[in-house]
PDB file of N, CA and C in Angstrom:
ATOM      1  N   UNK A   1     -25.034  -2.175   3.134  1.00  0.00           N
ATOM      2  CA  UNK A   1     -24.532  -0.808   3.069  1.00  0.00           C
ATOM      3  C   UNK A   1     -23.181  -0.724   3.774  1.00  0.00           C
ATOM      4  N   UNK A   2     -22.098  -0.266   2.702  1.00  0.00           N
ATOM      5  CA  UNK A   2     -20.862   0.228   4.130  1.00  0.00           C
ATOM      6  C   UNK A   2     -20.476   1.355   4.433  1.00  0.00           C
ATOM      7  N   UNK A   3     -19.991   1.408   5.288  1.00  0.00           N
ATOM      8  CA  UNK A   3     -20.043   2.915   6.242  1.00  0.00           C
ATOM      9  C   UNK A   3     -18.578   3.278   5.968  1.00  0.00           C
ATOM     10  N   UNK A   4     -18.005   4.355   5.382  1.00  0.00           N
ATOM     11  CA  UNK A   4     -17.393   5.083   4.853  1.00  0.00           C
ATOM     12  C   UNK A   4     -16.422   5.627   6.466  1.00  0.00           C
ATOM     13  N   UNK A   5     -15.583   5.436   6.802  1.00  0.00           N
ATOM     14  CA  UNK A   5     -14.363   5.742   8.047  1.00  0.00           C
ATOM     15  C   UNK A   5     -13.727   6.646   7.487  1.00  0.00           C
ATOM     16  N   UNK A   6     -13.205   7.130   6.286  1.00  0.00           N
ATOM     17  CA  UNK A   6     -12.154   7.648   6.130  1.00  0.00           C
ATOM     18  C   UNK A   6     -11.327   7.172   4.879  1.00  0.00           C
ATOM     19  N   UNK A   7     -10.260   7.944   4.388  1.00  0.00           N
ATOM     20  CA  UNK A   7      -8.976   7.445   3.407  1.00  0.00           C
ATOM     21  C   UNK A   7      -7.330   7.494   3.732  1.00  0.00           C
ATOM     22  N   UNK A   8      -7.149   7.276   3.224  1.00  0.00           N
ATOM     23  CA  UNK A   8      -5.135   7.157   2.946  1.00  0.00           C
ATOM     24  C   UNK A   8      -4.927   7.067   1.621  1.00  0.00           C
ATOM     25  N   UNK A   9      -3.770   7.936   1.313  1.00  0.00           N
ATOM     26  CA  UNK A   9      -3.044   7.927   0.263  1.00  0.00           C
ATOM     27  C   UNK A   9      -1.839   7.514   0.015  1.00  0.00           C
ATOM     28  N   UNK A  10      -1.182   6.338  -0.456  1.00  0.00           N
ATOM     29  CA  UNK A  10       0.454   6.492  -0.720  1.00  0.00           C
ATOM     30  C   UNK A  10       0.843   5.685  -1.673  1.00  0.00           C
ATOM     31  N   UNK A  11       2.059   6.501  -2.441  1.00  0.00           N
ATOM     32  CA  UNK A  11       2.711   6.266  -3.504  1.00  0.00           C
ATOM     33  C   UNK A  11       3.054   4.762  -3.572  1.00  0.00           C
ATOM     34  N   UNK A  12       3.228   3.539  -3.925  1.00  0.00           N
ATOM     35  CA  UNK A  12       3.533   2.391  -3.744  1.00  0.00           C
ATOM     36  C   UNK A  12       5.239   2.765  -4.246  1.00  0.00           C
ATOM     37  N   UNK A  13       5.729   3.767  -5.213  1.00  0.00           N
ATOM     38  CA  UNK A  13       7.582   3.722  -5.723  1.00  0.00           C
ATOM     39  C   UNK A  13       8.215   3.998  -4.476  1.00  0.00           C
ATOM     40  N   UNK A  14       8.056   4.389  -3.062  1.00  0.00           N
ATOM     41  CA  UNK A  14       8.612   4.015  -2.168  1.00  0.00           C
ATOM     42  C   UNK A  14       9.093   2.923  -1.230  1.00  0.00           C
ATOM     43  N   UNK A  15       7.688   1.938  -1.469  1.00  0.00           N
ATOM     44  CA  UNK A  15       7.578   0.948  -0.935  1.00  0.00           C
ATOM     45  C   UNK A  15       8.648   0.417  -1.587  1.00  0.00           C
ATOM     46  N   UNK A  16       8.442   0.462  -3.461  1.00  0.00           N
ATOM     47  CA  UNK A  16       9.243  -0.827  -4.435  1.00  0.00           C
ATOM     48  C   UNK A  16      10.534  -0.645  -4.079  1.00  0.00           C
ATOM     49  N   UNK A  17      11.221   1.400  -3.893  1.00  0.00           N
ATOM     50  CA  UNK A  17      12.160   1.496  -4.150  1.00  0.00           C
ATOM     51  C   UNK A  17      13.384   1.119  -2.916  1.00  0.00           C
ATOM     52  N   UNK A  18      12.738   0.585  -1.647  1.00  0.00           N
ATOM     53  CA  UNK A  18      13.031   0.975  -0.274  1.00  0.00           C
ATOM     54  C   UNK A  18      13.065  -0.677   0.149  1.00  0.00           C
ATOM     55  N   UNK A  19      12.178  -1.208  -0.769  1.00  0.00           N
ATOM     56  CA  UNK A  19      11.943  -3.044  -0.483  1.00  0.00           C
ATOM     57  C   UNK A  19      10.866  -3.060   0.954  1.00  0.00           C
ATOM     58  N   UNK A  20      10.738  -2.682   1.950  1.00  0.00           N
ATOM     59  CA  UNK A  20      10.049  -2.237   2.803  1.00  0.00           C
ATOM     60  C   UNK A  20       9.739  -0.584   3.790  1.00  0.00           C
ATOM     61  N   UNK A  21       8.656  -0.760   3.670  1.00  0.00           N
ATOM     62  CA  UNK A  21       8.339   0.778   4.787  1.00  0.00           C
ATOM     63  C   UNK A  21       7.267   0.679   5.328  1.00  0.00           C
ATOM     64  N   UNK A  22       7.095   0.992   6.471  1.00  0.00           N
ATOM     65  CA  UNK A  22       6.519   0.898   7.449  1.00  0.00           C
ATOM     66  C   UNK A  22       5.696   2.825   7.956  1.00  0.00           C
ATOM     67  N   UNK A  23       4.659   3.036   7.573  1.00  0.00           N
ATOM     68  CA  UNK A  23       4.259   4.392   8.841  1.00  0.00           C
ATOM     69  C   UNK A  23       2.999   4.657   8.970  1.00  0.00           C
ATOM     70  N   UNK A  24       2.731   5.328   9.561  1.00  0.00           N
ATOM     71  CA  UNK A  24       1.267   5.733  10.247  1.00  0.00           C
ATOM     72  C   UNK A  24       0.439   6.698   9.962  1.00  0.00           C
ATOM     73  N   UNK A  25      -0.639   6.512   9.172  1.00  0.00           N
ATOM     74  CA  UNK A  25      -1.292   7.516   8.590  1.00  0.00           C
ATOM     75  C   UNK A  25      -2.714   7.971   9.436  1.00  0.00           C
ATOM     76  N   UNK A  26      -2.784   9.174   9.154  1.00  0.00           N
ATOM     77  CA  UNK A  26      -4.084   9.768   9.741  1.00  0.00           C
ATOM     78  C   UNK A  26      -5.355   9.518   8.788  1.00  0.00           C
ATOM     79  N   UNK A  27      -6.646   9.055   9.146  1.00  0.00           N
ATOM     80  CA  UNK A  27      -7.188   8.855   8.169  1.00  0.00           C
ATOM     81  C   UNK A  27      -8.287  10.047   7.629  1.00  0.00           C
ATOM     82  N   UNK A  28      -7.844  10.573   6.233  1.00  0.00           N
ATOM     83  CA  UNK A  28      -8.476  12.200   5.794  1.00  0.00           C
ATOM     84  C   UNK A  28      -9.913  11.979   5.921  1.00  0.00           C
ATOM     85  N   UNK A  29     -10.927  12.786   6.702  1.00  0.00           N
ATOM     86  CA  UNK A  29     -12.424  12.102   6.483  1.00  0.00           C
ATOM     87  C   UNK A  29     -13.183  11.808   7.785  1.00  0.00           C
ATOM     88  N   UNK A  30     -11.996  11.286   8.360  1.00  0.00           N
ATOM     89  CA  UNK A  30     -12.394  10.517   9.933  1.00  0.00           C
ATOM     90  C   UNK A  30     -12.355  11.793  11.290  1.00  0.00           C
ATOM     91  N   UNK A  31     -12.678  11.222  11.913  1.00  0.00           N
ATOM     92  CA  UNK A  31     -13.258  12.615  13.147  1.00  0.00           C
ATOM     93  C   UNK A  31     -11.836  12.192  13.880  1.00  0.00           C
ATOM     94  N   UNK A  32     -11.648  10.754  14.068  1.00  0.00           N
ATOM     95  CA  UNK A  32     -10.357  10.509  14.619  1.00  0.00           C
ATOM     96  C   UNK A  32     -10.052   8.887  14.260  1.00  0.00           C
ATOM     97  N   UNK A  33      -8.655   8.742  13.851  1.00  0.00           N
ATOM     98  CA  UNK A  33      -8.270   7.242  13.870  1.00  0.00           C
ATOM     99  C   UNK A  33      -6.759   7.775  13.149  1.00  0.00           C
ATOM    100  N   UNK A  34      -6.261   6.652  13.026  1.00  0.00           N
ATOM    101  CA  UNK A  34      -4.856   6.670  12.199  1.00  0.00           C
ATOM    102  C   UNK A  34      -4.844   4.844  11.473  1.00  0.00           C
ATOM    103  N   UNK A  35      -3.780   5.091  10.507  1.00  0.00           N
ATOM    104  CA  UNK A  35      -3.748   3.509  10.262  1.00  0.00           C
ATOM    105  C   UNK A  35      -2.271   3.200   9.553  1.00  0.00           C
ATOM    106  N   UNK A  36      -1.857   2.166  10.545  1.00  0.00           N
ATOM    107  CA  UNK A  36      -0.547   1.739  10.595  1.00  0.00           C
ATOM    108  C   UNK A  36      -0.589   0.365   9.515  1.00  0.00           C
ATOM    109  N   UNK A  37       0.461   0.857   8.900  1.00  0.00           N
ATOM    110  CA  UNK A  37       0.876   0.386   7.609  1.00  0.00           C
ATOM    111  C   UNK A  37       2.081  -0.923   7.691  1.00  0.00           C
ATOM    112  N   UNK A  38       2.652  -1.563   7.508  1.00  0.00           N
ATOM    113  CA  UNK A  38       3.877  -2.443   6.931  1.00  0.00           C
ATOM    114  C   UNK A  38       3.923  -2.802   5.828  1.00  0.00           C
ATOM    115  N   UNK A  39       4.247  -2.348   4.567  1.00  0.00           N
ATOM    116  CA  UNK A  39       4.482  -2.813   3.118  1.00  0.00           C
ATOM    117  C   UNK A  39       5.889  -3.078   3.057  1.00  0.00           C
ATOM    118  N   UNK A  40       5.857  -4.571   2.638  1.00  0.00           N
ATOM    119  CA  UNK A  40       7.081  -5.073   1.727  1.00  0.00           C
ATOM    120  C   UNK A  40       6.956  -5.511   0.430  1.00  0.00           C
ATOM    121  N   UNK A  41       8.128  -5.119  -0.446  1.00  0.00           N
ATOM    122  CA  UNK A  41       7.689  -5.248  -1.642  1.00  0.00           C
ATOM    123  C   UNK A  41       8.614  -6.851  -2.091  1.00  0.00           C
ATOM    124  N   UNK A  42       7.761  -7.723  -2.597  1.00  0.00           N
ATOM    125  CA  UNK A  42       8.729  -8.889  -2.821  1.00  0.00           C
ATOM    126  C   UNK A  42       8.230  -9.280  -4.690  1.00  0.00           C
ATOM    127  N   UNK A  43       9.381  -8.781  -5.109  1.00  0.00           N
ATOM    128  CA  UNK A  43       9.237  -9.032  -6.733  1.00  0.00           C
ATOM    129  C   UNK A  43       9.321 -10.437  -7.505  1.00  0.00           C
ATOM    130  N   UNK A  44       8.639 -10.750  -7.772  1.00  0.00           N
ATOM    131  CA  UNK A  44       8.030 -11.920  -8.583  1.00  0.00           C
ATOM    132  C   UNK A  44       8.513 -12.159 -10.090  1.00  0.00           C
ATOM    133  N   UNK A  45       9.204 -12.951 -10.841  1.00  0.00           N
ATOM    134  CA  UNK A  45       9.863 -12.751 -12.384  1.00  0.00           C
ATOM    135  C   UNK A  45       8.476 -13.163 -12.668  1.00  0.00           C
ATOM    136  N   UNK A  46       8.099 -12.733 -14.252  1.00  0.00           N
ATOM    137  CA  UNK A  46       6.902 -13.246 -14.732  1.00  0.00           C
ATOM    138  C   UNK A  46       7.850 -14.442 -15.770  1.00  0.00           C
ATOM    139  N   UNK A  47       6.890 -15.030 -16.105  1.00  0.00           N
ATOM    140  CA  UNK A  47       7.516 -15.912 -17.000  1.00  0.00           C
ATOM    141  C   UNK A  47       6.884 -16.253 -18.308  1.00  0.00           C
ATOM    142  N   UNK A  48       7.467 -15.837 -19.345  1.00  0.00           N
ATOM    143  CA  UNK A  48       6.671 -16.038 -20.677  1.00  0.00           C
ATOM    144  C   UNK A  48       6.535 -17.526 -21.299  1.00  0.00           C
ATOM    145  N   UNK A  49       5.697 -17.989 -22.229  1.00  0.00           N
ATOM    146  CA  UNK A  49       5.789 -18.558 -22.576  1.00  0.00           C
ATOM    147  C   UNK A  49       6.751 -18.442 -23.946  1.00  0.00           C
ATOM    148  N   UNK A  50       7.721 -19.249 -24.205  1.00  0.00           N
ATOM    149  CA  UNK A  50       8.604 -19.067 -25.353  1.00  0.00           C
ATOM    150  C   UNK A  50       8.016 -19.643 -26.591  1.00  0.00           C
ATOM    151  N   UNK A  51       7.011 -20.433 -26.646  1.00  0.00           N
ATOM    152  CA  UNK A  51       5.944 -21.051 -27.933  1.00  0.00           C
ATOM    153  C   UNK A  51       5.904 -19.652 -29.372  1.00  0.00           C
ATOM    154  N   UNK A  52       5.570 -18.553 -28.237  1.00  0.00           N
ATOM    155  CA  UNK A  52       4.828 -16.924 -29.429  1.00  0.00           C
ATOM    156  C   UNK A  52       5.470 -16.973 -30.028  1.00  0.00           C
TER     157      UNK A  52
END
C-alpha cells in the first residue's frame, strides 16, 4: 500500500524554454512539506533510420 503525501504541478515549457529552473513547491494535500526541484532540460536529436 502507498501512502499518498501530497502533489505538485508544473508546466515542463519553462523548464525546455529556460534550459534550466530551479524552485520550491508547497505540496497541495500535505498538512506540511515543500519540494525543491532542479530541472535541466538537455535535448537529445532523435535519429531516423534513412532505409523508410
Amino acid at each position: 500500500m502507498q501512502e499518498y503525501i501530497g502533489r505538485c504541478i508544473l508546466t515542463l515549457t519553462k523548464v525546455i524554454l529556460e534550459g534550466e529552473y530551479s524552485d520550491c513547491f508547497p505540496l497541495e494535500g500535505a498538512k506540511s512539506g515543500k519540494l525543491n526541484l532542479t530541472l535541466k532540460w538537455m535535448h537529445q536529436p532523435i535519429y531516423r533510420d534513412s532505409e523508410n
